[in-house]
PDB file of N, CA and C in Angstrom:
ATOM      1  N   UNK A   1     -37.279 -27.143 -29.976  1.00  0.00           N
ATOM      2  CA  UNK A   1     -36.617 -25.917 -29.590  1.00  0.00           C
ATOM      3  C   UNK A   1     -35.238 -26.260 -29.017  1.00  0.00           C
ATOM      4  N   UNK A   2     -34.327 -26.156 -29.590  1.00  0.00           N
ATOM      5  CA  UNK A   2     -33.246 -25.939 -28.806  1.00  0.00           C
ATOM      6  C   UNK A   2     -32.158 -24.819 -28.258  1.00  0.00           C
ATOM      7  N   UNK A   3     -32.016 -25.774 -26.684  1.00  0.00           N
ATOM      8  CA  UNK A   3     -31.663 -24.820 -26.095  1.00  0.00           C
ATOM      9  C   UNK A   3     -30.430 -24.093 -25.960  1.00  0.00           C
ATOM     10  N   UNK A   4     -29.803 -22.762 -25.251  1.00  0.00           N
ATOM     11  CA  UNK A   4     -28.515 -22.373 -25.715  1.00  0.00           C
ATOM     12  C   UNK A   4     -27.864 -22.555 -24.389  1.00  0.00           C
ATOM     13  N   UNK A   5     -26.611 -22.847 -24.790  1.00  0.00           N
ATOM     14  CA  UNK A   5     -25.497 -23.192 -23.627  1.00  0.00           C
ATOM     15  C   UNK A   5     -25.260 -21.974 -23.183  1.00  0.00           C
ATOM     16  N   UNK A   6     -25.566 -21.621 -21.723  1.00  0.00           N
ATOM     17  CA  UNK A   6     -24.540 -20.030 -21.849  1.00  0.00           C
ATOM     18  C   UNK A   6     -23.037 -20.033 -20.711  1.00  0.00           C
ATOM     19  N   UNK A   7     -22.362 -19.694 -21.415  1.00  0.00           N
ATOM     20  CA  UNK A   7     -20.831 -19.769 -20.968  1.00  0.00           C
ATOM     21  C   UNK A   7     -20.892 -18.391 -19.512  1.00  0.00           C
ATOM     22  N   UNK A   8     -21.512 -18.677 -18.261  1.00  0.00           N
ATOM     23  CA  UNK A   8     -20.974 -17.966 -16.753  1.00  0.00           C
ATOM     24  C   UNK A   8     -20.058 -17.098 -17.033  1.00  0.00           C
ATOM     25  N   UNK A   9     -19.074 -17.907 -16.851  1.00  0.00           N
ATOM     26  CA  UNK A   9     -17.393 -17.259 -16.496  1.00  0.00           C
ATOM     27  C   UNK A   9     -17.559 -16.203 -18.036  1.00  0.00           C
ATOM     28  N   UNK A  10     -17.733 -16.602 -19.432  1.00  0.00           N
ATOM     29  CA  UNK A  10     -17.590 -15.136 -20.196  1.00  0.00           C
ATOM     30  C   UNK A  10     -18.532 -14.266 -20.055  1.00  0.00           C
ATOM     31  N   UNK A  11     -19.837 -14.532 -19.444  1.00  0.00           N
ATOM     32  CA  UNK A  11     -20.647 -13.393 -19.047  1.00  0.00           C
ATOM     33  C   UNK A  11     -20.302 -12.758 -18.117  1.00  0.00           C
ATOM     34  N   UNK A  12     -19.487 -13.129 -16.420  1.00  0.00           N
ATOM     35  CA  UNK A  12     -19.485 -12.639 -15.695  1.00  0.00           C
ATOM     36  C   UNK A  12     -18.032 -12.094 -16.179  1.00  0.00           C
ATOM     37  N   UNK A  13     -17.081 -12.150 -16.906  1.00  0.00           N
ATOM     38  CA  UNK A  13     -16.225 -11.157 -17.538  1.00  0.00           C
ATOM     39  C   UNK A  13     -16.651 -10.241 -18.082  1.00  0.00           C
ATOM     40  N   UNK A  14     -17.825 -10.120 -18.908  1.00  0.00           N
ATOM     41  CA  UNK A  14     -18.517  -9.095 -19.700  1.00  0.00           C
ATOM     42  C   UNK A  14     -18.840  -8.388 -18.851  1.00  0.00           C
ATOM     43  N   UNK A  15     -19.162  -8.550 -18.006  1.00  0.00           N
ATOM     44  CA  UNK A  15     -19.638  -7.658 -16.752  1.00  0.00           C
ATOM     45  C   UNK A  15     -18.585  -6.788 -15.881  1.00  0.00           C
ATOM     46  N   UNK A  16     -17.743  -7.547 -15.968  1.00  0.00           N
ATOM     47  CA  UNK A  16     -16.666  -7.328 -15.246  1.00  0.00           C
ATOM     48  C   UNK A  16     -15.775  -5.972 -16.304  1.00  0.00           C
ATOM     49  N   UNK A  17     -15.586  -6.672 -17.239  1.00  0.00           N
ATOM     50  CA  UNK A  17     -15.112  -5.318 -18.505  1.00  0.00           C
ATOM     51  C   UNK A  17     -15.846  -3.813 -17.957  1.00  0.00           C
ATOM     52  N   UNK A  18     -17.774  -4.286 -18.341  1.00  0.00           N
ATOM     53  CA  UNK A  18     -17.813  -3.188 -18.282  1.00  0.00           C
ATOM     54  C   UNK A  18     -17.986  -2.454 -17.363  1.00  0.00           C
ATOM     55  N   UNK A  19     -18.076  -2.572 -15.992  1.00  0.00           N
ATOM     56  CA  UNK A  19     -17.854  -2.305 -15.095  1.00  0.00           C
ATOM     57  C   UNK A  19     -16.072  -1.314 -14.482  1.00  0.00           C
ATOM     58  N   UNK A  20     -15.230  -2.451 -15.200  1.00  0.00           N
ATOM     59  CA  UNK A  20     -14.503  -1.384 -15.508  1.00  0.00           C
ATOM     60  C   UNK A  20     -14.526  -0.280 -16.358  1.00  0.00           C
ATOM     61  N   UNK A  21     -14.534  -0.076 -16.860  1.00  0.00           N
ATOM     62  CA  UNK A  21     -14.801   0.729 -18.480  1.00  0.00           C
ATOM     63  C   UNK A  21     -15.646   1.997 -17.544  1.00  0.00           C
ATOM     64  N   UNK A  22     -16.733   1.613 -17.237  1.00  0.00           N
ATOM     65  CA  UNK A  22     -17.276   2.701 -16.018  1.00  0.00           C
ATOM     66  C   UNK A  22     -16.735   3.227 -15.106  1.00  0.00           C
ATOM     67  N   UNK A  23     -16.046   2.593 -14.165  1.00  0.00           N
ATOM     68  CA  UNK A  23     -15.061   2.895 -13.580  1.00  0.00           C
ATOM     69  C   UNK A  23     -13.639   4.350 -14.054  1.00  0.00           C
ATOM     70  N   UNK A  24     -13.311   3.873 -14.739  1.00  0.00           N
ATOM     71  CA  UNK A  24     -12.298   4.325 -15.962  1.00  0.00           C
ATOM     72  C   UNK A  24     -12.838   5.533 -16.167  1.00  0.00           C
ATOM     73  N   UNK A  25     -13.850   6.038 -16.549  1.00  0.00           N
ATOM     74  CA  UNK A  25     -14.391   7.086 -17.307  1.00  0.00           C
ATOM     75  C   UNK A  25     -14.918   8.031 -15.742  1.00  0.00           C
ATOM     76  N   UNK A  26     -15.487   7.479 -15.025  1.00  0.00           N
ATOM     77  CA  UNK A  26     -15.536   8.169 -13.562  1.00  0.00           C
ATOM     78  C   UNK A  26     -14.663   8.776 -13.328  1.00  0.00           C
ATOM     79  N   UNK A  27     -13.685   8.055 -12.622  1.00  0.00           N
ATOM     80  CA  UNK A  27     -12.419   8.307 -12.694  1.00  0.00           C
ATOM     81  C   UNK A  27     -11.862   9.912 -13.740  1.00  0.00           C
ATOM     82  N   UNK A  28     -12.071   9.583 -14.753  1.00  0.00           N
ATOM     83  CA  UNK A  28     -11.303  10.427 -15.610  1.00  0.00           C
ATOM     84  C   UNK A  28     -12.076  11.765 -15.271  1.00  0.00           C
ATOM     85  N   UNK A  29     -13.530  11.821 -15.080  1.00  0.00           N
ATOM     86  CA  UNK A  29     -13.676  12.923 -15.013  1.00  0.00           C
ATOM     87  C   UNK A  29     -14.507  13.441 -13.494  1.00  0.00           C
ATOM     88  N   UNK A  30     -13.172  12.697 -12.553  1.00  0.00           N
ATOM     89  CA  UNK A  30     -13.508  13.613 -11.126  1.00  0.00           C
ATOM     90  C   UNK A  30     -13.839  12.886  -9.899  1.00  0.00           C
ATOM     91  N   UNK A  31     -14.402  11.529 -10.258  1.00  0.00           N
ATOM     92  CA  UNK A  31     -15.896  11.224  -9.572  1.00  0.00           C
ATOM     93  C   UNK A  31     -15.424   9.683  -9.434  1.00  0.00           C
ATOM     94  N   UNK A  32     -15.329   9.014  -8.089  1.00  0.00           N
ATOM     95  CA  UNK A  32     -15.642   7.554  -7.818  1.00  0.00           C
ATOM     96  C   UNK A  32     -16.446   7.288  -7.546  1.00  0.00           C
ATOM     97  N   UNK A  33     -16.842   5.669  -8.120  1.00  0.00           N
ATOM     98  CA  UNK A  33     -18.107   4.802  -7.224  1.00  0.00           C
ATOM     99  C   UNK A  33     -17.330   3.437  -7.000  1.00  0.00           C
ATOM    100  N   UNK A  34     -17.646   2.831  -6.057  1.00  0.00           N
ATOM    101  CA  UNK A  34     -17.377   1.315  -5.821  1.00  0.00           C
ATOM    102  C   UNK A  34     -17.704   0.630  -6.695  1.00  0.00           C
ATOM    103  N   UNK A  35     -17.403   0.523  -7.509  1.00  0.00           N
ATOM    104  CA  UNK A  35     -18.644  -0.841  -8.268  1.00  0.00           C
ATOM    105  C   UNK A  35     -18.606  -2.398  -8.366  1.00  0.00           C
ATOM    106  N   UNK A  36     -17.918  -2.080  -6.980  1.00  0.00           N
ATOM    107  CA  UNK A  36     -17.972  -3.455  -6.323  1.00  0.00           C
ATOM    108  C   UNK A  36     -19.367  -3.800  -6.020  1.00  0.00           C
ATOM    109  N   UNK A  37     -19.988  -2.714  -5.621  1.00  0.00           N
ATOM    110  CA  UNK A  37     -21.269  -2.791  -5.225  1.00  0.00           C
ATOM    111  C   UNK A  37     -22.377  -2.512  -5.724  1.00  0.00           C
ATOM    112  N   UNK A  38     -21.891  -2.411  -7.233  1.00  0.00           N
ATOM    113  CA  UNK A  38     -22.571  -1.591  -8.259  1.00  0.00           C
ATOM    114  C   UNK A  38     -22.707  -2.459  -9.401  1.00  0.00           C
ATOM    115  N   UNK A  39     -24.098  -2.415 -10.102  1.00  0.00           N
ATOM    116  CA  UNK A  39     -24.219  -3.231 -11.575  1.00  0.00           C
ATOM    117  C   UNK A  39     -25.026  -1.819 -12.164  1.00  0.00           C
ATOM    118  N   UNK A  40     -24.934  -2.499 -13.580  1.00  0.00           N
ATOM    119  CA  UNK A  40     -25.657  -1.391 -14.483  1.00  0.00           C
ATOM    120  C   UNK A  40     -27.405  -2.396 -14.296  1.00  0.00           C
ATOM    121  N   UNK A  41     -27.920  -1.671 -15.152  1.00  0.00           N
ATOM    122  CA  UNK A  41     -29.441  -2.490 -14.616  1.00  0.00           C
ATOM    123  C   UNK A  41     -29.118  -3.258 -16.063  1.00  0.00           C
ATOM    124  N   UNK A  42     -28.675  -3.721 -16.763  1.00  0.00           N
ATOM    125  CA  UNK A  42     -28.472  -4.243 -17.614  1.00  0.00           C
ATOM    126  C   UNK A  42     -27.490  -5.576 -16.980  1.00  0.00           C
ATOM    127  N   UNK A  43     -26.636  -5.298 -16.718  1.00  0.00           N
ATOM    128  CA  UNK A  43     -25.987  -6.394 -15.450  1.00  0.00           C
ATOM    129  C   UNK A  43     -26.338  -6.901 -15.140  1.00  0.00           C
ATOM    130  N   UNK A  44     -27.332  -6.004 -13.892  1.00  0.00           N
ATOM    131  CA  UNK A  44     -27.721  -6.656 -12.763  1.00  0.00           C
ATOM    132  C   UNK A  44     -28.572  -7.815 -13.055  1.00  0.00           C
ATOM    133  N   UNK A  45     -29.851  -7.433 -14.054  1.00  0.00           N
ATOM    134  CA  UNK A  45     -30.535  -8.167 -14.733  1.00  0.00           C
ATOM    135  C   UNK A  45     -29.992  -9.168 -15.777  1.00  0.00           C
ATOM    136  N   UNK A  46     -28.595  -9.601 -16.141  1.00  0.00           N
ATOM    137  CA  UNK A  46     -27.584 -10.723 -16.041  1.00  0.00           C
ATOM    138  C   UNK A  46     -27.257 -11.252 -15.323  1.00  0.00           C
ATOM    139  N   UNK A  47     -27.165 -10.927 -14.170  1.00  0.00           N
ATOM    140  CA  UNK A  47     -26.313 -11.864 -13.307  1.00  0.00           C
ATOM    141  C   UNK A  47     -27.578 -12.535 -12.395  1.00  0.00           C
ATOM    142  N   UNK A  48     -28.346 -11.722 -12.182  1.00  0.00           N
ATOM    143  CA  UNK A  48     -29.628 -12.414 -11.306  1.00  0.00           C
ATOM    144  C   UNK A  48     -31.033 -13.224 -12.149  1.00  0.00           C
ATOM    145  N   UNK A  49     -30.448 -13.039 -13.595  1.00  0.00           N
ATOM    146  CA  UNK A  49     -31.665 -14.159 -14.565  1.00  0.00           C
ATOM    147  C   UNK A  49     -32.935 -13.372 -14.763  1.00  0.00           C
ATOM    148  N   UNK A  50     -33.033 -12.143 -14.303  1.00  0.00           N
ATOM    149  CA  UNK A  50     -33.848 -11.343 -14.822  1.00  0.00           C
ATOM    150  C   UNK A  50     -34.059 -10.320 -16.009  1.00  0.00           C
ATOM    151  N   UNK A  51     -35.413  -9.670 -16.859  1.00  0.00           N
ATOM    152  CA  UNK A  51     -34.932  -8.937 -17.799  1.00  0.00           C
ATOM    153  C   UNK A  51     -35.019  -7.416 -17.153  1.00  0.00           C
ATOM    154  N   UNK A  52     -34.225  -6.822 -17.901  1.00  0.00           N
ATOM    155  CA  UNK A  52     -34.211  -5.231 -17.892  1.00  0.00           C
ATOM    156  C   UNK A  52     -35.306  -4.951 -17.333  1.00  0.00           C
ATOM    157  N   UNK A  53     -36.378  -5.125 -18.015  1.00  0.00           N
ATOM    158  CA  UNK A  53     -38.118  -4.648 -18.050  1.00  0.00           C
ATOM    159  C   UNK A  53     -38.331  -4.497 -16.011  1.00  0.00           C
ATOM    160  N   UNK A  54     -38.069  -5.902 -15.880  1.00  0.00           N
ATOM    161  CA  UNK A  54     -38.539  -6.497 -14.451  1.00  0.00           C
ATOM    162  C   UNK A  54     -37.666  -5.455 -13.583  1.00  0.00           C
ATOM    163  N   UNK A  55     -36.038  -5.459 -13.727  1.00  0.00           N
ATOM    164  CA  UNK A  55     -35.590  -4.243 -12.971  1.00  0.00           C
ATOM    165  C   UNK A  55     -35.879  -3.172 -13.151  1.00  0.00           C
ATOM    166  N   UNK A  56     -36.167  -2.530 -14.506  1.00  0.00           N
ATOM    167  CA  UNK A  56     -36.519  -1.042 -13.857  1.00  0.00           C
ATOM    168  C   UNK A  56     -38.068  -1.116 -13.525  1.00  0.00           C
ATOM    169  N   UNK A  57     -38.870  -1.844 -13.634  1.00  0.00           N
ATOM    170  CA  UNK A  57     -40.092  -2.585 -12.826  1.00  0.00           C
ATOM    171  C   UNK A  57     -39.810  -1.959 -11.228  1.00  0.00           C
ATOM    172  N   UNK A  58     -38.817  -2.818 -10.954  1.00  0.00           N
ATOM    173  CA  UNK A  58     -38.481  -3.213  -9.588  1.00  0.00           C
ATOM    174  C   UNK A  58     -38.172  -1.240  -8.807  1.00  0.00           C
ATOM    175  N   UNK A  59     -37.677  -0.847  -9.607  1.00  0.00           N
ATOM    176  CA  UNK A  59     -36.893   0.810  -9.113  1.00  0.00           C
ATOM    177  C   UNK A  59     -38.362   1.295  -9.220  1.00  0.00           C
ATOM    178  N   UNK A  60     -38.903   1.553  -9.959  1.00  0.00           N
ATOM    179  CA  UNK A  60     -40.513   1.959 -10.636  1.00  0.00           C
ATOM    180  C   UNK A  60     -41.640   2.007  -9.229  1.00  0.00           C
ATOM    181  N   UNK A  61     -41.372   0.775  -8.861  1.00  0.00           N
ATOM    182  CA  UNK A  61     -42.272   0.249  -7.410  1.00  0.00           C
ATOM    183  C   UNK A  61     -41.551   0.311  -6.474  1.00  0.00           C
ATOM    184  N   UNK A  62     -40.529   0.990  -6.174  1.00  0.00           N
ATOM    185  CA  UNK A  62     -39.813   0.755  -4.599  1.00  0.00           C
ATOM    186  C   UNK A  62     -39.277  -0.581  -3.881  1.00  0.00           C
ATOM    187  N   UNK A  63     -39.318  -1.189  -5.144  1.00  0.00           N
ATOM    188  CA  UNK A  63     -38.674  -3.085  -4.522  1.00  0.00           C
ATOM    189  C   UNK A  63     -37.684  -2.760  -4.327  1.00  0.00           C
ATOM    190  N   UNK A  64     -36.725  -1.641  -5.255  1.00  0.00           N
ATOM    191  CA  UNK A  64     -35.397  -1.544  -5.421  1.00  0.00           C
ATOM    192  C   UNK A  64     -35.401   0.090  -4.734  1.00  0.00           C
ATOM    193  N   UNK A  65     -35.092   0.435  -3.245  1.00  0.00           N
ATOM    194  CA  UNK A  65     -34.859   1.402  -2.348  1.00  0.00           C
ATOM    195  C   UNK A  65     -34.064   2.332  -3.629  1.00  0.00           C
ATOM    196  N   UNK A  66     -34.697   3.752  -3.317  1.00  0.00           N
ATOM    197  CA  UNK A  66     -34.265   4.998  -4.195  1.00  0.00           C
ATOM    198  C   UNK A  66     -32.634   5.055  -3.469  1.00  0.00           C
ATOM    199  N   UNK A  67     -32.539   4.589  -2.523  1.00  0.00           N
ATOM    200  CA  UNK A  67     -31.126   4.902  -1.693  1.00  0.00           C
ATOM    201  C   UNK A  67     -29.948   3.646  -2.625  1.00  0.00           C
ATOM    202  N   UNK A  68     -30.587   2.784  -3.411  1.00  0.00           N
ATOM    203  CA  UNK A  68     -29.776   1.578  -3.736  1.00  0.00           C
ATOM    204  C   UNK A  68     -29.881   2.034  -5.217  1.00  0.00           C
ATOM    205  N   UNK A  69     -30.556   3.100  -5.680  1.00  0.00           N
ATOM    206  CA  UNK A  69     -29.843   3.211  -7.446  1.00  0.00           C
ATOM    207  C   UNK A  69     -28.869   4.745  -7.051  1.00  0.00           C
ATOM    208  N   UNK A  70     -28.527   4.548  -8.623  1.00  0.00           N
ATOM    209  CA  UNK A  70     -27.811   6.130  -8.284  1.00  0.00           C
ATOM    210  C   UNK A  70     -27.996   6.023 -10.269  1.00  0.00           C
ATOM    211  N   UNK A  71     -28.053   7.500 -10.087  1.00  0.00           N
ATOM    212  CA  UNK A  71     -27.900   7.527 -12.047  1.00  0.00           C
ATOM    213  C   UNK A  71     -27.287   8.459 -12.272  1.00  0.00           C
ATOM    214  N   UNK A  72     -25.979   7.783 -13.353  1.00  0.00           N
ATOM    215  CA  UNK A  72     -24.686   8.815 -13.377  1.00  0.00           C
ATOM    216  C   UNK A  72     -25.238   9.580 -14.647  1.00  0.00           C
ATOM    217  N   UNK A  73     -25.176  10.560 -14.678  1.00  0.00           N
ATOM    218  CA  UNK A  73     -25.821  11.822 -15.662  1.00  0.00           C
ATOM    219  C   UNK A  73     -24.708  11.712 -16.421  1.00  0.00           C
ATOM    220  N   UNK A  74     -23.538  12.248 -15.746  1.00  0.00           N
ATOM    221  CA  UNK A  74     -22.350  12.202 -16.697  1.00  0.00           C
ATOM    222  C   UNK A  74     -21.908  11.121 -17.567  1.00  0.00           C
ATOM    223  N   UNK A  75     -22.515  10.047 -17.580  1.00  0.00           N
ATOM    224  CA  UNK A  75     -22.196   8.764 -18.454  1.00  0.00           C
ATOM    225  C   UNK A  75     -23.679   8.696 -19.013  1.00  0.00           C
ATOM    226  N   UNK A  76     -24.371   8.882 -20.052  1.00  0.00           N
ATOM    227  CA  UNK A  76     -25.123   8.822 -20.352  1.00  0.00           C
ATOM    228  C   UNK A  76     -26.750   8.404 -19.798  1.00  0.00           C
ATOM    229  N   UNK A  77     -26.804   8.917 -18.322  1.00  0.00           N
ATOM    230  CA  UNK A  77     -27.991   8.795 -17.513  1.00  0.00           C
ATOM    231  C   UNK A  77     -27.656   7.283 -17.415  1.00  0.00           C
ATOM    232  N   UNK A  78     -26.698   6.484 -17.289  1.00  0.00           N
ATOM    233  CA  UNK A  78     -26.914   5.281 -17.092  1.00  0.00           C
ATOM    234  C   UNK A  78     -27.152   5.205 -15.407  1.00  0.00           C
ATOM    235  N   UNK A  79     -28.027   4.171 -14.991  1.00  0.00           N
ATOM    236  CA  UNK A  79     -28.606   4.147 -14.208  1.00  0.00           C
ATOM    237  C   UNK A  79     -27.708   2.684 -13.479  1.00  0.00           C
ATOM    238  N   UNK A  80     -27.328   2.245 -11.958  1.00  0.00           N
ATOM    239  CA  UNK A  80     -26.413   1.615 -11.237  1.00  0.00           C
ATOM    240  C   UNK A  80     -27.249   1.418 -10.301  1.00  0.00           C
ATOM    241  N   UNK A  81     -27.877   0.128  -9.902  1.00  0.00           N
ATOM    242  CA  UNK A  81     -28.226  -0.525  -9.089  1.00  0.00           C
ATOM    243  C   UNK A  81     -27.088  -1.443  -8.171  1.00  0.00           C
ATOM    244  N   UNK A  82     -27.492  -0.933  -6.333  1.00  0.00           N
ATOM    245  CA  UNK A  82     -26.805  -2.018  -5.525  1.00  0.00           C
ATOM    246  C   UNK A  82     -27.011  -3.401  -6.026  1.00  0.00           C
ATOM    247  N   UNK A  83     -25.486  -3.957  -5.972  1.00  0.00           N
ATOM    248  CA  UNK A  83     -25.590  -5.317  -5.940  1.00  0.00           C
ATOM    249  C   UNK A  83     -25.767  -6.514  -5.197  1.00  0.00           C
ATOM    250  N   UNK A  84     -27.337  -6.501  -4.912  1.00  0.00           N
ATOM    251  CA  UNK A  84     -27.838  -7.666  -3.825  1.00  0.00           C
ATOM    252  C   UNK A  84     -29.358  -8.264  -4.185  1.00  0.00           C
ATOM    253  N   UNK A  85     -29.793  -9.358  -3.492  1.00  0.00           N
ATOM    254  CA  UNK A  85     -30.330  -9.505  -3.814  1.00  0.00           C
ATOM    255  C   UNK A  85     -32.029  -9.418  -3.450  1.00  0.00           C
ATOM    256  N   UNK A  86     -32.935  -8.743  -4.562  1.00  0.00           N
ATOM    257  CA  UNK A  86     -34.357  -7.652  -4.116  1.00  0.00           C
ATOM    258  C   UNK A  86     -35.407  -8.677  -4.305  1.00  0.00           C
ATOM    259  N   UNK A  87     -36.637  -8.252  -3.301  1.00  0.00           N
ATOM    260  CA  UNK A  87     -37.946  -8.830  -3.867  1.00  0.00           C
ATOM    261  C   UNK A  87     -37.957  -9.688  -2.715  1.00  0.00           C
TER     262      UNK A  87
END
């Protein structure tokens, strides 16, 4: 089996893009969030080595405080988990 190299610094740009890109579109229609403090659960579950499944797991069971997501309706119900670390 071999294994895959994964390049940090262009993932944590990918993140960083889209994070802006979210930002951007907030913005345009009315509405800020920090998202300094903010990952998508798709992110978040990038940057902390976990899958999707396990974070919305985590929101599902209260690991992840209802006060630490927020879900922007206006962007396609995407759902924004605080960025720290749960469990």
């Amino acid at each position: 089996m071999e294994k895959t190299k994964i390049d940090l610094t262009a993932e944590l740009e990918e993140i960083k893009r889209g994070q802006q890109q979210t930002l951007d579109f907030l913005k345009s229609h009315g509405q800020e969030l920090d998202l300094g403090e903010w990952l998508s659960v798709r992110d978040y579950a990038k940057k902390y080595g976990v899958s999707i499944q396990v974070v919305v797991n985590w929101i599902n069971r209260g690991i992840i405080p209802a006060d630490c997501v927020e879900d922007l309706l206006m962007f396609n119900n995407i759902r924004m988990v605080q960025d720290k670390v749960y469990k």
